[in-house]
Protein backbone atom coordinates (compact mmCIF):
# COMPACT_ATOMS: atom_id res chain seq x y z
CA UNK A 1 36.18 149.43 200.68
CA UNK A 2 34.96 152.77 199.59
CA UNK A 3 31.84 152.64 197.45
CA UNK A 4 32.20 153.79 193.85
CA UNK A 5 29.55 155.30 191.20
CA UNK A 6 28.71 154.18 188.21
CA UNK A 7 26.05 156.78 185.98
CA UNK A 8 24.39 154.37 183.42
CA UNK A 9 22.58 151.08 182.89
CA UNK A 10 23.73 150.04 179.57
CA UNK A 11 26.14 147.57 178.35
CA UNK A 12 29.40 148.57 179.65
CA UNK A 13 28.08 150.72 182.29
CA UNK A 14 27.19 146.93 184.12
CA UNK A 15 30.41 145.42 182.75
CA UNK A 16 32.05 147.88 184.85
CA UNK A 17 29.77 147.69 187.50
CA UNK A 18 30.25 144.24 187.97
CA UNK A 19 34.45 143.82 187.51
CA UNK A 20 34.32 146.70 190.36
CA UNK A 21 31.47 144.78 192.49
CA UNK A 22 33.91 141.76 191.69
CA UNK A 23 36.86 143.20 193.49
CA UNK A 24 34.84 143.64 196.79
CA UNK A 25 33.92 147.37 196.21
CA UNK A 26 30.13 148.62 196.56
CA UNK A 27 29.30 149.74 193.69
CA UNK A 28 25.80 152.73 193.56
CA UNK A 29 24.91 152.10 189.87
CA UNK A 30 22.25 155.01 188.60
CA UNK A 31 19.57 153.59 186.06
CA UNK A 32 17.20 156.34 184.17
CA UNK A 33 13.97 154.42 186.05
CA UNK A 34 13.05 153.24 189.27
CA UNK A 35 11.64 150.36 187.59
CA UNK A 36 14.66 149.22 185.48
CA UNK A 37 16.79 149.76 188.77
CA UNK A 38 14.11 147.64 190.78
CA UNK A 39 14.43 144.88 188.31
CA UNK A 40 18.04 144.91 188.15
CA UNK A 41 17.80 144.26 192.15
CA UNK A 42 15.70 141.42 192.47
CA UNK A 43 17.68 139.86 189.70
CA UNK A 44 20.97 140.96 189.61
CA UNK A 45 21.13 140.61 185.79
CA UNK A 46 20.63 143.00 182.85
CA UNK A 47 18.42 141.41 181.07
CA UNK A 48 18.50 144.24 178.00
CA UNK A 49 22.24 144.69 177.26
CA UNK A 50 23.96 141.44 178.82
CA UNK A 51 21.12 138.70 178.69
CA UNK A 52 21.78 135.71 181.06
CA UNK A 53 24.60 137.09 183.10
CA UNK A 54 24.80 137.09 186.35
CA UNK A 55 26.60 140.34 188.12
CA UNK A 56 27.73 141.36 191.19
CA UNK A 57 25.74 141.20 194.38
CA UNK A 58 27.55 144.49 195.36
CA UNK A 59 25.79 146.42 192.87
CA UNK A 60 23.09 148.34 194.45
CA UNK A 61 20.78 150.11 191.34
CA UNK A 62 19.63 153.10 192.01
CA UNK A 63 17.60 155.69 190.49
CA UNK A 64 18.90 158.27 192.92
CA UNK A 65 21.28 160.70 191.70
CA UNK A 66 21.79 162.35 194.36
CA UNK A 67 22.73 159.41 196.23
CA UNK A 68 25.61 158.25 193.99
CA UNK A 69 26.96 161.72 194.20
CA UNK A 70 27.06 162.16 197.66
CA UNK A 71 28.49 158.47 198.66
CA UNK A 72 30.79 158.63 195.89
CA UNK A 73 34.47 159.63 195.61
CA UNK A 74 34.82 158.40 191.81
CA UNK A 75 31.84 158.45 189.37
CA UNK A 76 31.71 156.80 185.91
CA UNK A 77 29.94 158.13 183.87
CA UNK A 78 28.24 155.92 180.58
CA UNK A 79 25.53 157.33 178.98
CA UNK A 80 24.70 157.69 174.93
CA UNK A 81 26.22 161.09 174.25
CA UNK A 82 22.86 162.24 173.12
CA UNK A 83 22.18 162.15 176.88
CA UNK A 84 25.05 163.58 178.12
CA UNK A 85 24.75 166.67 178.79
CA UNK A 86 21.08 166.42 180.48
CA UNK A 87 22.40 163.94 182.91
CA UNK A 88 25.74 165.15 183.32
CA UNK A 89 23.68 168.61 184.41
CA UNK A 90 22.16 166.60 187.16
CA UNK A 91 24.95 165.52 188.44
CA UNK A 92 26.26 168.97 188.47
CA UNK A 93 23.73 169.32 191.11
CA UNK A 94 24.81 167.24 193.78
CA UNK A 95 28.72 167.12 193.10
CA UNK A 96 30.45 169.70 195.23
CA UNK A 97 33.95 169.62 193.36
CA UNK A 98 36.12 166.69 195.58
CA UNK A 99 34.49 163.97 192.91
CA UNK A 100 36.44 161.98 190.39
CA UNK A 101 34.76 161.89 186.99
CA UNK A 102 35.34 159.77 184.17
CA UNK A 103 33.75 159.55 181.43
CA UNK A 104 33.39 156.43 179.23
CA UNK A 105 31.04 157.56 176.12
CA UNK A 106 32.85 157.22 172.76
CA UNK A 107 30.74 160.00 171.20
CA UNK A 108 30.34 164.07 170.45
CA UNK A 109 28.05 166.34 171.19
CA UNK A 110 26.73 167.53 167.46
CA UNK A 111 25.97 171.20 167.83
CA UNK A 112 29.40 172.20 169.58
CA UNK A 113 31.69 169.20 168.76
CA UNK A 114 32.49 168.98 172.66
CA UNK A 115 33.82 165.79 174.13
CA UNK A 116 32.27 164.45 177.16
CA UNK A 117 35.03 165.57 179.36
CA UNK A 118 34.48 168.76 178.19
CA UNK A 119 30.51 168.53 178.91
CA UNK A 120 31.56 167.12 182.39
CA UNK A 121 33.50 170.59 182.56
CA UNK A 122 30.93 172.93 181.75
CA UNK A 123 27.94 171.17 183.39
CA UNK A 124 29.97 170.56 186.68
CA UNK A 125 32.65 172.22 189.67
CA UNK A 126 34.78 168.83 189.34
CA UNK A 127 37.92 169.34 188.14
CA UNK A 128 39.78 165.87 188.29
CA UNK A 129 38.31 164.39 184.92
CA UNK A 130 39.33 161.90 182.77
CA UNK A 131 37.82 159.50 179.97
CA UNK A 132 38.23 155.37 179.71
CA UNK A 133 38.22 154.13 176.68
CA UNK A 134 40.17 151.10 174.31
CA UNK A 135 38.63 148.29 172.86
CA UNK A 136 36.08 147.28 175.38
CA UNK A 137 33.30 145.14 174.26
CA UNK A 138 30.65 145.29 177.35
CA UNK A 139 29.82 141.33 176.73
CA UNK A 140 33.53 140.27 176.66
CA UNK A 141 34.40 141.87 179.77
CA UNK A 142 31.21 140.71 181.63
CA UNK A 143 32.56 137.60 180.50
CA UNK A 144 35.96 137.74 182.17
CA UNK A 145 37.83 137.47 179.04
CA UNK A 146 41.35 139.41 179.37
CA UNK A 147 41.03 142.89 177.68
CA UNK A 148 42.80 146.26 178.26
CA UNK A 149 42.01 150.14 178.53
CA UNK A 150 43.21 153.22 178.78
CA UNK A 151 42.84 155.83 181.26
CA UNK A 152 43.80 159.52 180.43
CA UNK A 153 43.53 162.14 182.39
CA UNK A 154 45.52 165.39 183.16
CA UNK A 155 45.35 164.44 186.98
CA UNK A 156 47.89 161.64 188.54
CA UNK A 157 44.85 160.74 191.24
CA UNK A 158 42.27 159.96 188.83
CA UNK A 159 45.10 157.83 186.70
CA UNK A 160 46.04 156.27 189.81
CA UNK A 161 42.33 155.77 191.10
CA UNK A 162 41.10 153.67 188.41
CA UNK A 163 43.81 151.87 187.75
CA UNK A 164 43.36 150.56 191.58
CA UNK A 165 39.89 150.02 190.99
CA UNK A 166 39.50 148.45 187.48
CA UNK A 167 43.22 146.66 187.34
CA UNK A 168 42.21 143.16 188.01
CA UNK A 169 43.43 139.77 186.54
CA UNK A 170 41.45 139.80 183.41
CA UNK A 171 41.38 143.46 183.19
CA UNK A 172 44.40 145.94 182.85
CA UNK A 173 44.46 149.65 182.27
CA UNK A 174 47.05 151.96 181.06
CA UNK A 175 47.59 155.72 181.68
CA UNK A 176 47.71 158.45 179.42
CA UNK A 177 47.73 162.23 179.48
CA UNK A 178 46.46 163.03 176.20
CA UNK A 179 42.92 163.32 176.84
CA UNK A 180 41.50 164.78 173.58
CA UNK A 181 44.05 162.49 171.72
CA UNK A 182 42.05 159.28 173.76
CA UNK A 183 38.59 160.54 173.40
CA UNK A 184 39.26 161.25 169.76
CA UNK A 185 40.24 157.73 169.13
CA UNK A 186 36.84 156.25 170.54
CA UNK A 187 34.72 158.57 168.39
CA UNK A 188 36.44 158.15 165.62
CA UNK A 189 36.74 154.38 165.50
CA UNK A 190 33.43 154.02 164.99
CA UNK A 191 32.57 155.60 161.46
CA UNK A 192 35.28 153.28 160.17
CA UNK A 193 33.51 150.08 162.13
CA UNK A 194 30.46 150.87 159.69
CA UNK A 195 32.93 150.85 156.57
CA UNK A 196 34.32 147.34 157.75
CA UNK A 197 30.84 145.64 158.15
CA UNK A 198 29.74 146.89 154.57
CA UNK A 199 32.80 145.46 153.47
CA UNK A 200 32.39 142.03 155.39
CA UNK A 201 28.72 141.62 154.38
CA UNK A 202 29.68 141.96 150.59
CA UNK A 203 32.89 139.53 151.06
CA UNK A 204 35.19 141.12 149.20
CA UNK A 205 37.76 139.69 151.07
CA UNK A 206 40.47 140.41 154.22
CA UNK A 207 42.70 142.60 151.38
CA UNK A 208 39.87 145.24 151.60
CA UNK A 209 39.45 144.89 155.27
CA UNK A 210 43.22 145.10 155.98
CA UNK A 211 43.19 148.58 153.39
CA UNK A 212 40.56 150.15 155.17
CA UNK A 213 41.49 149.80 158.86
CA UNK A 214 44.66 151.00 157.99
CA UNK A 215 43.64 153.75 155.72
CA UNK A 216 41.38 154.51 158.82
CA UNK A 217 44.41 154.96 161.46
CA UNK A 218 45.77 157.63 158.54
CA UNK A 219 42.76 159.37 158.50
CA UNK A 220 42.11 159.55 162.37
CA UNK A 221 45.80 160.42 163.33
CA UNK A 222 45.93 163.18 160.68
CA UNK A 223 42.54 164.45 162.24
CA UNK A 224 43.87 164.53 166.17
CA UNK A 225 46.47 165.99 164.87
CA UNK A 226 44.80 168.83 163.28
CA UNK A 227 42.69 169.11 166.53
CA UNK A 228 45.71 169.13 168.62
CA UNK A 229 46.13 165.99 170.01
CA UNK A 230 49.57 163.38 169.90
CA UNK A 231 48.96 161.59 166.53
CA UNK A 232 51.07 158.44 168.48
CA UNK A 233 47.91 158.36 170.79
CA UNK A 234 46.84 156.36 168.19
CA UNK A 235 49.13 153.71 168.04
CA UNK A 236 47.93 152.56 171.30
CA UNK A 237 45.29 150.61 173.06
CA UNK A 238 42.57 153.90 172.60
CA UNK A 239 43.42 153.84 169.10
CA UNK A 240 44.83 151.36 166.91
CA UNK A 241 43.98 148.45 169.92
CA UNK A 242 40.02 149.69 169.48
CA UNK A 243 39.93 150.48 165.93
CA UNK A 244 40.69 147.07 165.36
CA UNK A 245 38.80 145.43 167.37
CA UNK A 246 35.41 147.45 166.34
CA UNK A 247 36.00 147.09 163.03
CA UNK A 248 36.61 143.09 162.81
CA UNK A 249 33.91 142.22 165.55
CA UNK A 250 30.04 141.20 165.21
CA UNK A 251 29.83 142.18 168.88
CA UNK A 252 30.63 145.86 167.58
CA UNK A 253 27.36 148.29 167.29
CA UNK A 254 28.31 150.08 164.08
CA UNK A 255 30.23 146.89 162.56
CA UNK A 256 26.41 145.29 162.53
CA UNK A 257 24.82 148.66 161.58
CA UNK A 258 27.21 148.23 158.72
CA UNK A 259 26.90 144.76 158.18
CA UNK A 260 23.06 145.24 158.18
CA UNK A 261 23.19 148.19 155.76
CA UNK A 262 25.27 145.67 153.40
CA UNK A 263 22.41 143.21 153.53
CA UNK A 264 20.06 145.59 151.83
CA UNK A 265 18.56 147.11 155.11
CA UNK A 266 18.13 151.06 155.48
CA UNK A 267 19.84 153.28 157.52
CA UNK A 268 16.91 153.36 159.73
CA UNK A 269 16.14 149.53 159.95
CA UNK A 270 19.45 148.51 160.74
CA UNK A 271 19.64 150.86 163.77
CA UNK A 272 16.85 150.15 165.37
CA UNK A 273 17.28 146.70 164.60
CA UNK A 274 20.41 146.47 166.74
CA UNK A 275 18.54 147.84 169.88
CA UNK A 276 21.57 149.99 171.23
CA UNK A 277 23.04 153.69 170.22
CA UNK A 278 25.64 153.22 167.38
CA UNK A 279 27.34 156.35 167.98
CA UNK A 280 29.69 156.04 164.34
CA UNK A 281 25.96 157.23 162.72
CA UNK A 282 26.08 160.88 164.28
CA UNK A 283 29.70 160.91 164.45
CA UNK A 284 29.81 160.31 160.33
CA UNK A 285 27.88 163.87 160.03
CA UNK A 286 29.57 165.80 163.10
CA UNK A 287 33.20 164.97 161.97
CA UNK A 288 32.41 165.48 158.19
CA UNK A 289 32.11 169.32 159.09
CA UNK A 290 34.53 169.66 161.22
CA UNK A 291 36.94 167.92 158.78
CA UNK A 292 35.52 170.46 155.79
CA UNK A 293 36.19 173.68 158.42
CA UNK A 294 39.88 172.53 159.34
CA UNK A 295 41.13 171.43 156.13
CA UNK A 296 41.30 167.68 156.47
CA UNK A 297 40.27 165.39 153.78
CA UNK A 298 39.17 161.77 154.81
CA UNK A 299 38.11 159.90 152.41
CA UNK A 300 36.41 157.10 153.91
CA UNK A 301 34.40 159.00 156.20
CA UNK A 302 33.04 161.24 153.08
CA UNK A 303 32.11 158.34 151.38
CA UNK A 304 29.89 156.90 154.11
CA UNK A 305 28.40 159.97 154.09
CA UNK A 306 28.17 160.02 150.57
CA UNK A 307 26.16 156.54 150.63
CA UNK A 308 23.82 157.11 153.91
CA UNK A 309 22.57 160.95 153.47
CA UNK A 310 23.62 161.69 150.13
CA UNK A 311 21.75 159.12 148.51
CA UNK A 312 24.81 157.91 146.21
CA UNK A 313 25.26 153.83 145.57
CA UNK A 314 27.53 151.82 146.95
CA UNK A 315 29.50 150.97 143.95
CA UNK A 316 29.99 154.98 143.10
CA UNK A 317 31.37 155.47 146.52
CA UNK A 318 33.72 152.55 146.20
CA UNK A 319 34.68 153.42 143.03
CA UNK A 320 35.55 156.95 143.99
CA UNK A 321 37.24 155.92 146.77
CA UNK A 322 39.52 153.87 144.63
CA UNK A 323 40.22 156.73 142.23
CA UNK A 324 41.57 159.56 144.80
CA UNK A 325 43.92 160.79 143.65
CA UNK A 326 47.66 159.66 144.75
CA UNK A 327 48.83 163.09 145.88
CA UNK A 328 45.74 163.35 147.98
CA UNK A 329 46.15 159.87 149.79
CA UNK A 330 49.12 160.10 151.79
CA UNK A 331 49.98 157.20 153.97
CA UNK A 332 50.75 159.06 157.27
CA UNK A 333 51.27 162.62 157.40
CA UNK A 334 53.13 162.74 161.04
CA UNK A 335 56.73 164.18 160.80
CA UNK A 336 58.67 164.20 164.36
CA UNK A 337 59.18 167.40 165.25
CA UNK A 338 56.46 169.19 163.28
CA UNK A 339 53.41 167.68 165.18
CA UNK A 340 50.77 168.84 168.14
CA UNK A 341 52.04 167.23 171.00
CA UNK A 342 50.10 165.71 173.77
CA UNK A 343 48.11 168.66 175.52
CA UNK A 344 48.00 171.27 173.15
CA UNK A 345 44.27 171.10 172.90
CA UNK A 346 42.48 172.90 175.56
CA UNK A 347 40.45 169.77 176.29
């Protein structure tokens, strides 16, 4: 069985690792070190991100780039998008254009508000690209429990490729062309999995909970839409499927970062206290500018930002939130036949 790539030691980066390792495929997986990939050899577990697991003994770590591009055909790619670019620049290096890239980093680059698909365009000669996303929580799937993603890509091989290579019997993944519309929906689930764990660690109750995420899907479809994307992308798995599921779980990043913040911890504290990148943090900032440039209002998002760099209290920010006014909060603002279908954005 050919011998797939996997760019990343994190979390998911091993859950994938090992579902593919699982199926009887060798699996090349790139750590940042030699000494985290030596470790991850003579155990077979990562002992930072998925503590007492034991993965796949076709996993070979690696801190060879080179090497995973050159024995390769398909490459996943999971790395914080703070890192994306730098390593995605390396790759660049050894790729020579017949590769299959997919990126699986919910995240956007700050300064240009790229995706990663888009990085992986700029920094490399592959062409067949695609992103993974839906609600994946690394520890559930390491764990075998049944779970779903979605695949989109603009190219039927790399749909088709993954799908034979992650499809399994707890796993199943879906195919989509909207690219931009999929990515979108990773990013922006996470600002609103901060909201949710505020909410939860001041119990005011599943009303508020059920309001937000919902008021959340609004806000995100009218957003894609604005940016070009299918606003129904976000009825599916890589939208309302992951929304929910980051919003409503403790295994969720940003839902603790959230939950911490709740708790009286700062901004600070409560990220570094959770040990991994909650990409909702940056995303909060990045988005709030973009939203002010095209127009959009969303509401929830500016009051996060409000509360963690404006220095305003949480009870002003829900307070203000509760006093928009009506004209401003529409429930859903797609019409058929007057929206951005899938593919209009150059992504």
């Amino acid at each position: 069985m050919e011998t797939i790539g996997i760019i990343g030691g994190g979390s998911f980066g091993s859950a994938l690792a090992d579902m593919i390792g699982t199926k009887g495929h060798p699996v090349l997986q790139w750590f940042r070190t030699g000494e985290g990939a030596d470790r991850f050899n003579a155990s077979l577990e990562n002992a930072k991100y998925l503590p007492g697991i034991s993965l796949s003994a076709n996993i070979i770590a690696t801190a060879d780039l080179e090497r995973v591009a050159r024995h390769c055909k398909l490459i996943i790619v999971s790395v914080p998008s703070q890192h994306f670019r730098q390593v995605a620049g390396m790759l660049g290096d050894w790729v020579d254009g017949s590769q299959l890239l997919v990126s699986t980093t919910k995240g956007i680059e700050a300064h240009s508000f790229k995706l990663m698909t888009e990085v992986l365009r700029e920094e490399t000669c592959c062409l067949k690209i695609g992103a993974l996303s839906g609600p994946n929580l690394a520890k559930e799937i390491a764990a075998k429990k049944p779970s779903g993603s979605v695949i989109a890509s603009r190219y039927e091989e790399v749909t088709q490729k993954v799908q034979e290579v992650l499809s399994g019997p707890y796993f199943r993944v879906y195919s989509n062309t909207d690219v931009y519309g999929v990515e979108l929906g990773g990013v922006l689930k996470n600002v609103y999995a901060i909201a949710t764990g505020l909410v939860a660690s001041l119990k005011m109750g599943d009303n508020t909970i059920g309001m937000i995420i919902t008021r959340a899907l609004a806000e995100m479809s009218r957003f894609a839409e604005r940016m070009g994307s299918n606003p129904l992308t976000f009825l599916g798995l890589a939208g309302v499927g992951d929304l929910v599921t980051t919003c409503t779980s403790p295994l969720s990043r940003n839902y603790r970062v959230g939950l911490m913040i709740g708790q009286g911890s700062s901004l600070e504290a409560a990220v570094a206290a959770i040990g991994e990148v909650a990409e909702g943090v940056n995303t909060i900032r990045i988005v709030k500018e973009k939203a002010a440039q095209i127009g959009i209002r969303m509401h929830i998002l500016e009051g996060l930002h409000a509360l963690l760099f404006e220095g305003r209290d949480l009870p002003a920010v829900i307070k203000q939130l509760m006093n928009v006014p009506q004209m401003e909060d529409v429930e859903f603002a797609y019409r058929p036949g007057t929206n951005a279908g899938a593919g209009s954005n150059p992504a």
